[in-house]
PDB file of N, CA and C in Angstrom:
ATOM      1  N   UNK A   1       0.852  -1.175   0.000  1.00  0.00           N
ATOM      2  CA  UNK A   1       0.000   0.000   0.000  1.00  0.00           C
ATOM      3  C   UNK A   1       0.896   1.236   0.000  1.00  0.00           C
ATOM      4  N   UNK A   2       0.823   1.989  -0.733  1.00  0.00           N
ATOM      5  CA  UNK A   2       1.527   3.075  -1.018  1.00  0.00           C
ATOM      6  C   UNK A   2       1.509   4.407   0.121  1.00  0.00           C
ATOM      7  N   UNK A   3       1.760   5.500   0.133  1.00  0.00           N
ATOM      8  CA  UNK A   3       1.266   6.762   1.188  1.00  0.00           C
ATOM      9  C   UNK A   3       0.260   7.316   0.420  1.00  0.00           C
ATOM     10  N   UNK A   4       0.027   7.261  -0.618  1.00  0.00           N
ATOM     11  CA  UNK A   4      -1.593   8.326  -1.423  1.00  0.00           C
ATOM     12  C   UNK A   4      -1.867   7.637  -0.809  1.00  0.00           C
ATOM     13  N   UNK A   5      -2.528   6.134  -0.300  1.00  0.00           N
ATOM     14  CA  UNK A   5      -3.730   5.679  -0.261  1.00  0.00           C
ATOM     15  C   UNK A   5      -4.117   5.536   0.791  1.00  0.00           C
ATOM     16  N   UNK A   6      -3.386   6.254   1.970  1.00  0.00           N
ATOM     17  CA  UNK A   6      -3.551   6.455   3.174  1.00  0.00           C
ATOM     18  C   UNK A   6      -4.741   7.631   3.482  1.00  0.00           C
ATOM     19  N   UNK A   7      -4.385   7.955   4.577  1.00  0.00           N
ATOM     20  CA  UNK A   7      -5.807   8.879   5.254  1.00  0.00           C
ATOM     21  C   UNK A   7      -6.404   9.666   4.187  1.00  0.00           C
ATOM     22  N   UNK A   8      -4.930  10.858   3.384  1.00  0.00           N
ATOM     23  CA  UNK A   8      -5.262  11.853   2.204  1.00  0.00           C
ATOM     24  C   UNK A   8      -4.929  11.351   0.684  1.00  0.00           C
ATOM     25  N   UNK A   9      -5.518  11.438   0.151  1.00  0.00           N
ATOM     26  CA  UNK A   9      -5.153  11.554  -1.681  1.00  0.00           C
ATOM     27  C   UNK A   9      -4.976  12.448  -1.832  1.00  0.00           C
ATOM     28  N   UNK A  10      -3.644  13.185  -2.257  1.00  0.00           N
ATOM     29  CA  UNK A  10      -3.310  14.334  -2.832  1.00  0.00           C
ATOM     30  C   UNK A  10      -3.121  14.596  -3.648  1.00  0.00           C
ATOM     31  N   UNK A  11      -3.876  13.579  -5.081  1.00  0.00           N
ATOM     32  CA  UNK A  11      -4.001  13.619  -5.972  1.00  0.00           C
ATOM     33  C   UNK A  11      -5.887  13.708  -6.341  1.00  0.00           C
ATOM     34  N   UNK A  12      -6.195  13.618  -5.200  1.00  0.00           N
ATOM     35  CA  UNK A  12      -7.901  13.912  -5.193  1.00  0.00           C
ATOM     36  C   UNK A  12      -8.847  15.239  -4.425  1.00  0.00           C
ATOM     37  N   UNK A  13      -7.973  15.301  -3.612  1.00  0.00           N
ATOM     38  CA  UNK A  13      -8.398  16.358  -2.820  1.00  0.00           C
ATOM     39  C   UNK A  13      -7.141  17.439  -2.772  1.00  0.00           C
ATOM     40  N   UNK A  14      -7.741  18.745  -2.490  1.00  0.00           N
ATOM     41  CA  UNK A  14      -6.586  20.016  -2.488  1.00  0.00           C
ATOM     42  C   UNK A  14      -6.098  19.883  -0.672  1.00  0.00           C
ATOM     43  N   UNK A  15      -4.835  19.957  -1.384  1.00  0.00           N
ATOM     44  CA  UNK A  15      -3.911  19.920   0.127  1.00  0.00           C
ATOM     45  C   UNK A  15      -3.044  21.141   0.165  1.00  0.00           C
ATOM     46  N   UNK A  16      -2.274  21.490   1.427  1.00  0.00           N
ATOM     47  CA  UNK A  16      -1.253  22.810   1.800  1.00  0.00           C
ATOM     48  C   UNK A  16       0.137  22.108   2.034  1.00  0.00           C
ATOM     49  N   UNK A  17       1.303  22.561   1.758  1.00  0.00           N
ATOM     50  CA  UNK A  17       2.018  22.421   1.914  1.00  0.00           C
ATOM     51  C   UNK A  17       2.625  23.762   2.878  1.00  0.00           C
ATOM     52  N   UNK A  18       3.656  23.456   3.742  1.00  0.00           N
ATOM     53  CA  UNK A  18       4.081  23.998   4.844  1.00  0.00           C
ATOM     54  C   UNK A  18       5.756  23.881   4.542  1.00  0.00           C
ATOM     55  N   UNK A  19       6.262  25.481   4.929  1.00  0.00           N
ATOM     56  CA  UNK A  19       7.595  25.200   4.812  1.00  0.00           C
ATOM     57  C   UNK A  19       8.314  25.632   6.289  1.00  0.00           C
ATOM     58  N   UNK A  20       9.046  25.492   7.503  1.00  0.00           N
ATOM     59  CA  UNK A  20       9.101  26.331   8.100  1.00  0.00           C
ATOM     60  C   UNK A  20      10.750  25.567   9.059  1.00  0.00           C
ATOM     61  N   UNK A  21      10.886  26.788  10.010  1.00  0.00           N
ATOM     62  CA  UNK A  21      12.215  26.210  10.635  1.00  0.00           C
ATOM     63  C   UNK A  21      12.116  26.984  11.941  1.00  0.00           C
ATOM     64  N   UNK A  22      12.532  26.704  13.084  1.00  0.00           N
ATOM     65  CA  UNK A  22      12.543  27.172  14.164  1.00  0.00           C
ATOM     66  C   UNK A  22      13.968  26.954  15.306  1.00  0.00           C
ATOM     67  N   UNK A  23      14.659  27.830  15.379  1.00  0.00           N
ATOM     68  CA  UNK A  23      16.191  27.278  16.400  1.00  0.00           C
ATOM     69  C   UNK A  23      15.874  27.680  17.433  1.00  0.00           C
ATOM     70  N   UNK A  24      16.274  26.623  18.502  1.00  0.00           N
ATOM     71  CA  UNK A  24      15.994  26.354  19.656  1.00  0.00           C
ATOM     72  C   UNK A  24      16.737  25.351  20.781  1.00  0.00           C
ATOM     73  N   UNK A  25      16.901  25.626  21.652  1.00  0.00           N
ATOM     74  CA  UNK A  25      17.350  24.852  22.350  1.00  0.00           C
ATOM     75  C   UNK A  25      16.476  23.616  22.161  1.00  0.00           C
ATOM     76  N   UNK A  26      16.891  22.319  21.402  1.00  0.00           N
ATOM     77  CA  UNK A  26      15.763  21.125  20.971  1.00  0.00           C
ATOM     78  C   UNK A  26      16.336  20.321  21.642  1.00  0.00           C
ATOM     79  N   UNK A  27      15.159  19.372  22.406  1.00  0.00           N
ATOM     80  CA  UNK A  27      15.131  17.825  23.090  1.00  0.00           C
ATOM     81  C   UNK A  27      15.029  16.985  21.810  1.00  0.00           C
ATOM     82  N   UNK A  28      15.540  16.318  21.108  1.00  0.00           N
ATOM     83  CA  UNK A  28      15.618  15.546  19.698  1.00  0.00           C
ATOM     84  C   UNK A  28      14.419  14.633  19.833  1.00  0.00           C
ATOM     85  N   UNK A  29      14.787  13.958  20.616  1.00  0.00           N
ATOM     86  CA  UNK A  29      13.964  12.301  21.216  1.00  0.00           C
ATOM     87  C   UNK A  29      12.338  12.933  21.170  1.00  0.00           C
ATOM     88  N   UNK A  30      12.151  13.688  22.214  1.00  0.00           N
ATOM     89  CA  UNK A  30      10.835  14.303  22.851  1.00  0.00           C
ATOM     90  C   UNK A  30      10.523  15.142  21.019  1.00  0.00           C
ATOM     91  N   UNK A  31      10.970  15.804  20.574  1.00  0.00           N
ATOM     92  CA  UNK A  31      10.469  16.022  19.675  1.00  0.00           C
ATOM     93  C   UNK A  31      10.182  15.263  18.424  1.00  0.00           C
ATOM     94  N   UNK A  32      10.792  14.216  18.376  1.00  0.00           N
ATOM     95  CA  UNK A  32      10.698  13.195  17.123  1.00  0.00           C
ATOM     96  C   UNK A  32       9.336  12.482  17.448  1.00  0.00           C
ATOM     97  N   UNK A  33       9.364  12.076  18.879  1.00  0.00           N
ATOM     98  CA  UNK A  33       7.842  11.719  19.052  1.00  0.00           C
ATOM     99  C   UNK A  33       7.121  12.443  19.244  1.00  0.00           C
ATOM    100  N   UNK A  34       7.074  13.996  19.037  1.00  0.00           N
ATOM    101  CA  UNK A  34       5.574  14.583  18.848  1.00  0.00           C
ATOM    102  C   UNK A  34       5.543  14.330  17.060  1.00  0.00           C
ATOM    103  N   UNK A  35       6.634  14.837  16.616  1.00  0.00           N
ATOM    104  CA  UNK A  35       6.494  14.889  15.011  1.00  0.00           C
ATOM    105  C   UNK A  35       5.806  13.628  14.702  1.00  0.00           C
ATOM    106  N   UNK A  36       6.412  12.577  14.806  1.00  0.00           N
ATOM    107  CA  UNK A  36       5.867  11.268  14.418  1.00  0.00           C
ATOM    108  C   UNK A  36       4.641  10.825  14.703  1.00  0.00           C
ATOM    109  N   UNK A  37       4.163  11.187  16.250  1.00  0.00           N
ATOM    110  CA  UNK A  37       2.569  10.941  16.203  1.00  0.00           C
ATOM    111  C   UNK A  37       1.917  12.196  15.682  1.00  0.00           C
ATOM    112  N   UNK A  38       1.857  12.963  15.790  1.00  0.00           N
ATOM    113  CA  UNK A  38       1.269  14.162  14.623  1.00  0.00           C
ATOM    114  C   UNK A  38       1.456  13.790  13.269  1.00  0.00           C
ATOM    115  N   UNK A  39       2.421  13.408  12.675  1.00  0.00           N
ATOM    116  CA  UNK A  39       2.198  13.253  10.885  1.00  0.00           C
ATOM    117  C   UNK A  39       1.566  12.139  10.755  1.00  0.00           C
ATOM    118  N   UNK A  40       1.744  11.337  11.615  1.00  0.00           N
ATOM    119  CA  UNK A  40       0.903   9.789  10.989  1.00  0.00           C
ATOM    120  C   UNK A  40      -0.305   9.876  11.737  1.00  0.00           C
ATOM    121  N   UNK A  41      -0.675  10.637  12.721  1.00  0.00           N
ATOM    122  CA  UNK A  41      -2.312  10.899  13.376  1.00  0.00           C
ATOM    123  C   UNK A  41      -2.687  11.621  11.870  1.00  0.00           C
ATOM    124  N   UNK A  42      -2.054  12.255  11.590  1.00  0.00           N
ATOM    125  CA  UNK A  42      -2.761  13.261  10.216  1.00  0.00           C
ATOM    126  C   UNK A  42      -2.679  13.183   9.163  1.00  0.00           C
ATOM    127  N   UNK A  43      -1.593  11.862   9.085  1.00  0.00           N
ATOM    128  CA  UNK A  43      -1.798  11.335   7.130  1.00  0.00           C
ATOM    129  C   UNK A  43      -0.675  12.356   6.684  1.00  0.00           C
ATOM    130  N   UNK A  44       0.172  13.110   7.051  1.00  0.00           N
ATOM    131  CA  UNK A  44       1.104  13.798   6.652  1.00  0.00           C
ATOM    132  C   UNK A  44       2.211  13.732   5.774  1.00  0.00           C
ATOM    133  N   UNK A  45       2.901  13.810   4.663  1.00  0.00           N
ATOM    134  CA  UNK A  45       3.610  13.547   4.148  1.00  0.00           C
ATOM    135  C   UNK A  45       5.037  14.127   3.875  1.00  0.00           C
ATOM    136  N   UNK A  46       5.787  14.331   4.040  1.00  0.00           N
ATOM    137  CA  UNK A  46       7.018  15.166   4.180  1.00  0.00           C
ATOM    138  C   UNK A  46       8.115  15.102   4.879  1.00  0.00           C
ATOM    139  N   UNK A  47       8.883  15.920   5.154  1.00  0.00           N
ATOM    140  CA  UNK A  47      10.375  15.482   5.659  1.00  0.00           C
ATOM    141  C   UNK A  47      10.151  16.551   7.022  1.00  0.00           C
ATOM    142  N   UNK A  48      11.274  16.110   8.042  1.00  0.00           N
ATOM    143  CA  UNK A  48      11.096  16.315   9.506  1.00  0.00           C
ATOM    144  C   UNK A  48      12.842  16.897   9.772  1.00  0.00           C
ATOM    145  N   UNK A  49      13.585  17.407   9.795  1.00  0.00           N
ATOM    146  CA  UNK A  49      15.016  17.221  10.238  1.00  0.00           C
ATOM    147  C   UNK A  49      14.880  18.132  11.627  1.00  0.00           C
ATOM    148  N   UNK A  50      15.044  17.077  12.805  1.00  0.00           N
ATOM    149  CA  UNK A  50      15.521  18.008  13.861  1.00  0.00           C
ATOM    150  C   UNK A  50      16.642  17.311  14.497  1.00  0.00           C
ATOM    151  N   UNK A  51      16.901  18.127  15.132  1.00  0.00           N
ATOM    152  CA  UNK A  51      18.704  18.810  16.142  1.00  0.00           C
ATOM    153  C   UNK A  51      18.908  19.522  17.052  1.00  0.00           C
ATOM    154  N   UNK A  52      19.392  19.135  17.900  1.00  0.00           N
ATOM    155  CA  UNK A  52      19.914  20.179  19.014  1.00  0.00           C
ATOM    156  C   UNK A  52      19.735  21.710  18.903  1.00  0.00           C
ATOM    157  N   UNK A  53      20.025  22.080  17.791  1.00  0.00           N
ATOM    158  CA  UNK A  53      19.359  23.235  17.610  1.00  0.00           C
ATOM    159  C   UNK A  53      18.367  24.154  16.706  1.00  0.00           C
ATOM    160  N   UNK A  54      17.148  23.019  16.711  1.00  0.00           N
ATOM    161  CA  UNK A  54      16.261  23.256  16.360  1.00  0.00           C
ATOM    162  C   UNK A  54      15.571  22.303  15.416  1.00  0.00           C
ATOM    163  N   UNK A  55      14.360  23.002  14.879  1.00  0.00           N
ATOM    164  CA  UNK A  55      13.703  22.107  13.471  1.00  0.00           C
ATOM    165  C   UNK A  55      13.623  23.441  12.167  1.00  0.00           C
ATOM    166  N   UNK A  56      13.257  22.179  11.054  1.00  0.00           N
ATOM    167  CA  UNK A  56      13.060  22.379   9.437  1.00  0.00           C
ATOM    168  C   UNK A  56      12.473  21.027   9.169  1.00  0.00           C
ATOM    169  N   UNK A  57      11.365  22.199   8.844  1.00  0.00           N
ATOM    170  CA  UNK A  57      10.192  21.092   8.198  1.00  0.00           C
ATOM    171  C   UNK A  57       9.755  21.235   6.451  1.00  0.00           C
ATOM    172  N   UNK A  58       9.356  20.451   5.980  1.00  0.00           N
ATOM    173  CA  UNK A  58       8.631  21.033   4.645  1.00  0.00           C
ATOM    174  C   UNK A  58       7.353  19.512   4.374  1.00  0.00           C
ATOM    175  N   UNK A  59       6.284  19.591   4.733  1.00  0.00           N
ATOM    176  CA  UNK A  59       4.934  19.120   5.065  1.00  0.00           C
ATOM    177  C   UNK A  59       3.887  19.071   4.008  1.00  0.00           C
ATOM    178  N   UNK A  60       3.449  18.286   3.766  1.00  0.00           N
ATOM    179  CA  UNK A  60       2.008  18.653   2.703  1.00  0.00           C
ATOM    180  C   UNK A  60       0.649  17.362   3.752  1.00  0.00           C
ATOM    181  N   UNK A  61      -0.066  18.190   3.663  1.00  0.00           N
ATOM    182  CA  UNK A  61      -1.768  17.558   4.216  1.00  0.00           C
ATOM    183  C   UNK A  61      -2.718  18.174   3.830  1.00  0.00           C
ATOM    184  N   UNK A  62      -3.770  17.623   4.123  1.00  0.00           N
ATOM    185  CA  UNK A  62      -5.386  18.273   3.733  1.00  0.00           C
ATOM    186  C   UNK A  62      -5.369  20.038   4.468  1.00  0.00           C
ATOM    187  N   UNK A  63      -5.685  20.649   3.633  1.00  0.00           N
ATOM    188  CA  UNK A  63      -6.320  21.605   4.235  1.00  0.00           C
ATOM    189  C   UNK A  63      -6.795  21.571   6.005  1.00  0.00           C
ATOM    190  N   UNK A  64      -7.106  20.638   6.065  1.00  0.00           N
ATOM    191  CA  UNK A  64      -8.163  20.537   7.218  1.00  0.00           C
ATOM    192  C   UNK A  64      -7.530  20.121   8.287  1.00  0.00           C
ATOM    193  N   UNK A  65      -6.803  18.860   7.775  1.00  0.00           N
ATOM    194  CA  UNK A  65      -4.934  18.519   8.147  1.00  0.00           C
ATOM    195  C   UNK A  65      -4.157  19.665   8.718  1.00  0.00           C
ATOM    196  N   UNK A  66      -3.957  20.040   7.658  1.00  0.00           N
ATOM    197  CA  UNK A  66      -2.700  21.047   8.187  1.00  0.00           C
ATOM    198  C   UNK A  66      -3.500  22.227   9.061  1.00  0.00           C
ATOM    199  N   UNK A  67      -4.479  22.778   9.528  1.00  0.00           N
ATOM    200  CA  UNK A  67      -4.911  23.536  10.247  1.00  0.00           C
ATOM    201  C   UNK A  67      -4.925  22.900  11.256  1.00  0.00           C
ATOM    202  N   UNK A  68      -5.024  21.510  11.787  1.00  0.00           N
ATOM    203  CA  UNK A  68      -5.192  20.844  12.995  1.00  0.00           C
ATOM    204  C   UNK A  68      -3.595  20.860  13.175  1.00  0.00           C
ATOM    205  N   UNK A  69      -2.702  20.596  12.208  1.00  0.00           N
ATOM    206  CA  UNK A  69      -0.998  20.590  12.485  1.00  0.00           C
ATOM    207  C   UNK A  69      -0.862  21.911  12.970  1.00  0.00           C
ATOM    208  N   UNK A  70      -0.742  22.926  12.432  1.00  0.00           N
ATOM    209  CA  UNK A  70      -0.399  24.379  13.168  1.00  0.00           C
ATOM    210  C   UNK A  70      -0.738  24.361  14.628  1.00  0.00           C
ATOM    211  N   UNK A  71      -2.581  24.131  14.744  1.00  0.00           N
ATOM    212  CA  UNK A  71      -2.811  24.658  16.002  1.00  0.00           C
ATOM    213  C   UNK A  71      -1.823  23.818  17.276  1.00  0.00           C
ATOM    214  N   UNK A  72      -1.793  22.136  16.714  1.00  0.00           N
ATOM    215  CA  UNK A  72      -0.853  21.245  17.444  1.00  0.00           C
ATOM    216  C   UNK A  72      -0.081  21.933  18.212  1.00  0.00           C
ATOM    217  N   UNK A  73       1.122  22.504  17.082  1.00  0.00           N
ATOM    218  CA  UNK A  73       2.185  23.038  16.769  1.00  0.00           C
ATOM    219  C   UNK A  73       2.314  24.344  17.770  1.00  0.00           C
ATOM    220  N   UNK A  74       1.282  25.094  17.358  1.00  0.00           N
ATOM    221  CA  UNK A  74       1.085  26.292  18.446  1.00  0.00           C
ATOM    222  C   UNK A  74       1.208  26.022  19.533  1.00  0.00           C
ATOM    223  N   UNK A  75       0.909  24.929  20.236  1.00  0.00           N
ATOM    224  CA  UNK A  75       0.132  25.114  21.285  1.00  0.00           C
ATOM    225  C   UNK A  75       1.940  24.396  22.367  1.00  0.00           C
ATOM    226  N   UNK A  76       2.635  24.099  21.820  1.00  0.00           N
ATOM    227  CA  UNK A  76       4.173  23.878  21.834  1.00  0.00           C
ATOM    228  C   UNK A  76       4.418  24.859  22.710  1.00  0.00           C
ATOM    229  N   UNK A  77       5.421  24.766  23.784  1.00  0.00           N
ATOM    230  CA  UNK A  77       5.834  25.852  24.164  1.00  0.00           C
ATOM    231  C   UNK A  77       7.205  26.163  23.155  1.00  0.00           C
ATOM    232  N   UNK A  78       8.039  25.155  22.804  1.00  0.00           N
ATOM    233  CA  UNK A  78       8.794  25.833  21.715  1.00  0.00           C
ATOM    234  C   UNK A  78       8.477  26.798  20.217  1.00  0.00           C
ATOM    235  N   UNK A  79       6.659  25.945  20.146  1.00  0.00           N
ATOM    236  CA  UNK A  79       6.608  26.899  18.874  1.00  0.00           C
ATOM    237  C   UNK A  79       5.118  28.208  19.125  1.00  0.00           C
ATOM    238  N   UNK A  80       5.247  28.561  20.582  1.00  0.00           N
ATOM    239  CA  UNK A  80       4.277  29.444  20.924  1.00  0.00           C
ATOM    240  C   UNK A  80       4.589  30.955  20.167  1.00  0.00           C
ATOM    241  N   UNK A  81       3.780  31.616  19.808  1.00  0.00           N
ATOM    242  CA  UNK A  81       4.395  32.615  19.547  1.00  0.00           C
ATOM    243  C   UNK A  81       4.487  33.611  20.996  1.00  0.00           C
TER     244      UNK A  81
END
């Protein structure tokens, strides 16, 4: 089974793509497991690189997806505004 044929078709439905990066004093571990249960809770597709000092992301999901990823994301104390 391929990743289209998972939660989103992004060849059927309109999706967002997300580009973004944040430096920070980063816990690697603690953050790999939020990333990881967030992209696969959300059908997410894309690349993740984090490090000690910090993340870079570049993401594609549903519309509907990626508004539930941000608020996630927000709600971070690393990525609060």
């Amino acid at each position: 089974m391929s990743a289209l044929s998972t939660k989103s078709c992004f060849t059927c439905e309109p999706y967002r793509i997300v580009l973004f990066y944040r430096y920070f004093p980063a816990d690697v571990e603690q953050l790999q497991a939020i990333f990881k249960e967030t992209c696969d809770d959300l059908g997410m597709l894309g690349r993740v690189l984090i490090a000690t000092e910090g993340v870079n992301a570049t993401l594609a999901a549903s519309h509907a997806d990626m508004d539930d990823f941000i608020s996630r994301m927000e709600a971070l104390e690393c990525f609060s505004k």
